[in-house]
C-alpha atoms as a PDB file:
ATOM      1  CA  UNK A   1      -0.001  -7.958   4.626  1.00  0.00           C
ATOM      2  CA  UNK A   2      -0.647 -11.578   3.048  1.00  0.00           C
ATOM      3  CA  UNK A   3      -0.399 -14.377   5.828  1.00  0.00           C
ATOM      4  CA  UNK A   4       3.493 -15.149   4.317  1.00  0.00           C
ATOM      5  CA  UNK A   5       4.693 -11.620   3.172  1.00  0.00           C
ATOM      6  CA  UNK A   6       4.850  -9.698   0.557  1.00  0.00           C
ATOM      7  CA  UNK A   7       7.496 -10.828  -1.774  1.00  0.00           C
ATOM      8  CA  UNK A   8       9.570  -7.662  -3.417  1.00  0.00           C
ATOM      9  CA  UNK A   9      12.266  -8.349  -5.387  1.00  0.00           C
ATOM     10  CA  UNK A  10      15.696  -5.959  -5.355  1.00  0.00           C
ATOM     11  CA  UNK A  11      18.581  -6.421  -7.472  1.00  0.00           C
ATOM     12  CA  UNK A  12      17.252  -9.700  -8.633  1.00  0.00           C
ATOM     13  CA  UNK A  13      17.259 -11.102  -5.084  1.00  0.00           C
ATOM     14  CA  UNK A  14      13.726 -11.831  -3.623  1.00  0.00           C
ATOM     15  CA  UNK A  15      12.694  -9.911   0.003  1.00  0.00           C
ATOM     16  CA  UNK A  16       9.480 -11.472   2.138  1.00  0.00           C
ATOM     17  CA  UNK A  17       8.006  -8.369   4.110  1.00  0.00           C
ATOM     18  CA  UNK A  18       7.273 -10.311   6.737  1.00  0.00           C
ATOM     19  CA  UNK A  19       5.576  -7.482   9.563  1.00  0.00           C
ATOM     20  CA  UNK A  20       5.328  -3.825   9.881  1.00  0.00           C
ATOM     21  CA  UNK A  21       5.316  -1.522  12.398  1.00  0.00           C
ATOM     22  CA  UNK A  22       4.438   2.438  12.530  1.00  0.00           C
ATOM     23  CA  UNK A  23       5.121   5.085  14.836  1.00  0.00           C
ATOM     24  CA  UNK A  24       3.743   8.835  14.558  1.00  0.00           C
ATOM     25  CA  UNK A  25       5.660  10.506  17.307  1.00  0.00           C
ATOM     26  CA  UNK A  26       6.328  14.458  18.143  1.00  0.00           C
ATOM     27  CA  UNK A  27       9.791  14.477  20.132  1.00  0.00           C
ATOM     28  CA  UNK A  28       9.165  17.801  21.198  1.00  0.00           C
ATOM     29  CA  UNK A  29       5.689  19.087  21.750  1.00  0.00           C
ATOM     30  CA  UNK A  30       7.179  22.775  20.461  1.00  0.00           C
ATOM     31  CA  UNK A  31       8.720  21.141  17.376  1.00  0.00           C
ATOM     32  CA  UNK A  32       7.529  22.189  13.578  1.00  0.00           C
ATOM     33  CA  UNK A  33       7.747  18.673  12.820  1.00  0.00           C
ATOM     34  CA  UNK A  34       7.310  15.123  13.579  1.00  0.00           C
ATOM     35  CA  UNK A  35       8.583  12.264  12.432  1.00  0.00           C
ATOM     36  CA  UNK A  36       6.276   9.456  10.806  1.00  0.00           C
ATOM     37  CA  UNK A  37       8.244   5.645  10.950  1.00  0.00           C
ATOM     38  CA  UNK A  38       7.705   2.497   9.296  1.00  0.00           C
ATOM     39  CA  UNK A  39       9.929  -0.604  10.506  1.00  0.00           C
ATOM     40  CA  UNK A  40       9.776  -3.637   8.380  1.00  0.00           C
ATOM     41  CA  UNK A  41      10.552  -7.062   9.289  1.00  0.00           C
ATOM     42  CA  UNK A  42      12.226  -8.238   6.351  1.00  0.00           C
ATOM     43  CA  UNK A  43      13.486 -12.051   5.619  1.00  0.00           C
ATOM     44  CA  UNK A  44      16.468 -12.184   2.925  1.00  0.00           C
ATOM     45  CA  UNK A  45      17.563 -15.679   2.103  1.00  0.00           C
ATOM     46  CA  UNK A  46      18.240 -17.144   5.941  1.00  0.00           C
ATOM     47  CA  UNK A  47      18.567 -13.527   7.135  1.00  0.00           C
ATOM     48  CA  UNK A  48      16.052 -11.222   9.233  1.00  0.00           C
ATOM     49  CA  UNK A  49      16.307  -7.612   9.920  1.00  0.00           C
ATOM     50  CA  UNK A  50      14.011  -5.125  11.214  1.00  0.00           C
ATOM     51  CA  UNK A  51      14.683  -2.041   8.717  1.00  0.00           C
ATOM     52  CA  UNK A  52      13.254   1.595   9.477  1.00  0.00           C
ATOM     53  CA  UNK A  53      12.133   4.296   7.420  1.00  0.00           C
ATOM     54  CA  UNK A  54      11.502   7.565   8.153  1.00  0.00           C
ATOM     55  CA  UNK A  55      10.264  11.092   7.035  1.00  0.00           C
ATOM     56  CA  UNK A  56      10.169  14.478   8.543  1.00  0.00           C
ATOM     57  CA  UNK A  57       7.005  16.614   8.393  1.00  0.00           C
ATOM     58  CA  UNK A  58       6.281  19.859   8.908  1.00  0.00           C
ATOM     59  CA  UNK A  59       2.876  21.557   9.251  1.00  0.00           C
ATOM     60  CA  UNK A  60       2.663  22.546   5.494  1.00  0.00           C
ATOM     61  CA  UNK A  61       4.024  19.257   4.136  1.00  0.00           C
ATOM     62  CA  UNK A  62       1.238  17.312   6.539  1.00  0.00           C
ATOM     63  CA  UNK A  63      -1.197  19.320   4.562  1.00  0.00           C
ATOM     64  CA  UNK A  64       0.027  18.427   1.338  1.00  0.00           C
ATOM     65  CA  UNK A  65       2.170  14.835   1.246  1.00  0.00           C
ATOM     66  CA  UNK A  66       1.696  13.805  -2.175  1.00  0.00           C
ATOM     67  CA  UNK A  67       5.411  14.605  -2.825  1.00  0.00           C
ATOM     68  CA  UNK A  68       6.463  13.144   0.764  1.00  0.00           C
ATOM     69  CA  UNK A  69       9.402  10.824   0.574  1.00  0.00           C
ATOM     70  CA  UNK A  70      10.289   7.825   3.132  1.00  0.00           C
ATOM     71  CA  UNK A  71      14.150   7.237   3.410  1.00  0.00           C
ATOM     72  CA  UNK A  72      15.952   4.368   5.205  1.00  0.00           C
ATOM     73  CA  UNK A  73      17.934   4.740   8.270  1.00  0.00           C
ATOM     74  CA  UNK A  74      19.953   3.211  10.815  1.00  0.00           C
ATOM     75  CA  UNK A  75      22.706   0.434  11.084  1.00  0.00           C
ATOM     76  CA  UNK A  76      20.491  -2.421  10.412  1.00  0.00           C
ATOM     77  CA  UNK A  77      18.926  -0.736   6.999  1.00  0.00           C
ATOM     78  CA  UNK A  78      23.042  -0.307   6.246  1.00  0.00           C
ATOM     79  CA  UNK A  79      23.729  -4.204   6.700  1.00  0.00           C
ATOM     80  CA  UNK A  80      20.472  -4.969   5.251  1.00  0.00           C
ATOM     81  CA  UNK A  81      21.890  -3.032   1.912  1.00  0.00           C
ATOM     82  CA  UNK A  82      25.126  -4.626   2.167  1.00  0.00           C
ATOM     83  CA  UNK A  83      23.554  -8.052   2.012  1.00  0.00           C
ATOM     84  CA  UNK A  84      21.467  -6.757  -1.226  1.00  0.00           C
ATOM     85  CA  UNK A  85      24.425  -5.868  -2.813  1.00  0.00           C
ATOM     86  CA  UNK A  86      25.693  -7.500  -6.095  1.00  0.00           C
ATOM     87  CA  UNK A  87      28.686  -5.475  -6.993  1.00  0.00           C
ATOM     88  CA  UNK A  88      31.569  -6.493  -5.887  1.00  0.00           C
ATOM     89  CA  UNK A  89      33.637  -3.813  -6.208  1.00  0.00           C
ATOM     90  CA  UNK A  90      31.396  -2.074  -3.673  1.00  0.00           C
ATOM     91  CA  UNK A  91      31.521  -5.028  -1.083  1.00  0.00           C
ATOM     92  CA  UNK A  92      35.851  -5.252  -1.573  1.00  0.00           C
ATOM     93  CA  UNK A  93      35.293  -1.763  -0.363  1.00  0.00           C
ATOM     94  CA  UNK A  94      32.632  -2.372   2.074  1.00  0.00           C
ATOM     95  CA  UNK A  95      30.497   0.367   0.599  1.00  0.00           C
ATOM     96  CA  UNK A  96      27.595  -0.221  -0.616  1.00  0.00           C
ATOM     97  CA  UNK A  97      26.266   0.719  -3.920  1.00  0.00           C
ATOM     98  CA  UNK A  98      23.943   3.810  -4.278  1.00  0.00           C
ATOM     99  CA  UNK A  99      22.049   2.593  -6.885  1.00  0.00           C
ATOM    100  CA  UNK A 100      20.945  -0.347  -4.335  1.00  0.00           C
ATOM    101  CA  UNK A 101      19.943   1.835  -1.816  1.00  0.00           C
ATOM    102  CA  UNK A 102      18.011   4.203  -4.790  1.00  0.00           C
ATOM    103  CA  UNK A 103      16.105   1.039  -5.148  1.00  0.00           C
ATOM    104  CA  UNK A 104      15.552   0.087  -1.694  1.00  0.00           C
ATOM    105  CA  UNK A 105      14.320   3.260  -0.929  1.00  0.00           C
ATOM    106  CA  UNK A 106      12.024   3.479  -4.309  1.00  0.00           C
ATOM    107  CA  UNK A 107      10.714   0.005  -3.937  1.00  0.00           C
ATOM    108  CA  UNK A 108      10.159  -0.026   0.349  1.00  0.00           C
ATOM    109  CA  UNK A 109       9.713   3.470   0.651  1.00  0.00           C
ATOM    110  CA  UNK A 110       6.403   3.761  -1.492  1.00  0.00           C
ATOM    111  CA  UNK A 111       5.681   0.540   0.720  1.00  0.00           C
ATOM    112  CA  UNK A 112       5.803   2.976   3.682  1.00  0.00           C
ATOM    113  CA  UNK A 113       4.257   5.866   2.336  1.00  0.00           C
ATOM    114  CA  UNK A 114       1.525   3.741   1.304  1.00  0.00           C
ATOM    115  CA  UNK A 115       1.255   3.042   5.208  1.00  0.00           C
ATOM    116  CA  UNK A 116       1.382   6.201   5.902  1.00  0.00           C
ATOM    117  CA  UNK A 117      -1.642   7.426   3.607  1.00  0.00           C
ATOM    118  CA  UNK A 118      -3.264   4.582   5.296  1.00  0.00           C
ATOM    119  CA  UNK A 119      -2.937   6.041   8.704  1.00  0.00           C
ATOM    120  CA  UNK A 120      -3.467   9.450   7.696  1.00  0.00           C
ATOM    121  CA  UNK A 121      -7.073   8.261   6.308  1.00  0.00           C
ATOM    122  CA  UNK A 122      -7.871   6.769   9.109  1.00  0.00           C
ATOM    123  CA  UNK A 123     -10.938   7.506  11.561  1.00  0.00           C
ATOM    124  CA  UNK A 124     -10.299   7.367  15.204  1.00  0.00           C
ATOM    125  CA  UNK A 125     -14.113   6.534  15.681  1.00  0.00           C
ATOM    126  CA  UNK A 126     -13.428   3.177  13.615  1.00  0.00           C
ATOM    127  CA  UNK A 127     -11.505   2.372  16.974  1.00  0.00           C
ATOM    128  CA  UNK A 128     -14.621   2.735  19.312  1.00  0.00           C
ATOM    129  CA  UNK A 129     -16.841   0.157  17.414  1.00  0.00           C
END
């Protein structure tokens, strides 16, 4: 991550990615899957949030994630759409617009599943030198 961010723009508004964070985490050792999470501190005009994405895996999809898909979730990614939001019929009905959150997702989610290859290609040895 550059020292200031990285500067994404949605719905003509510009984002500063300002941290992330992962987690790789099995909730239950007997589970199929795990879930893989990217948080992102995110600055939007004199705003902050810390945003999460997530996807599932199971065994067969770890295998083969080319296809894998990161989705936001959680009540700060909701206000952080609402804030994004240009239409203002969505924000009289304090909905937000799913073509915002299409692009949220497109644009931050390949930001997380880039993470994520990251991790996945990484060697635990690195960590001993």
């Amino acid at each position: 991550m550059p020292k200031n961010g990285r500067v994404v723009e949605i719905n003509g508004i510009e984002i500063v990615i300002k941290d992330a964070n992962w987690t790789d985490s099995l909730d239950d050792e007997n589970s199929d899957s795990k879930i893989f999470s990217v948080s992102f501190q995110v600055h939007l005009t004199d705003k902050q949030f810390w945003i999460q994405f997530d996807t599932t895996l199971n065994d067969d999809k770890q295998k083969s994630h080319a296809g894998m898909r990161f989705k936001g979730v959680g009540a700060a990614y909701d206000e952080f759409i609402k804030a994004l939001e240009t239409s203002t019929e969505s924000l009289v009905k304090n909905q937000h617009a799913k073509e915002t959150e299409a692009l949220v997702n497109d644009k931050l989610g390949k930001i997380a599943k880039s993470i994520y290859d990251d991790v996945q290609s990484h060697s635990p040895d690195q960590d001993e030198d």
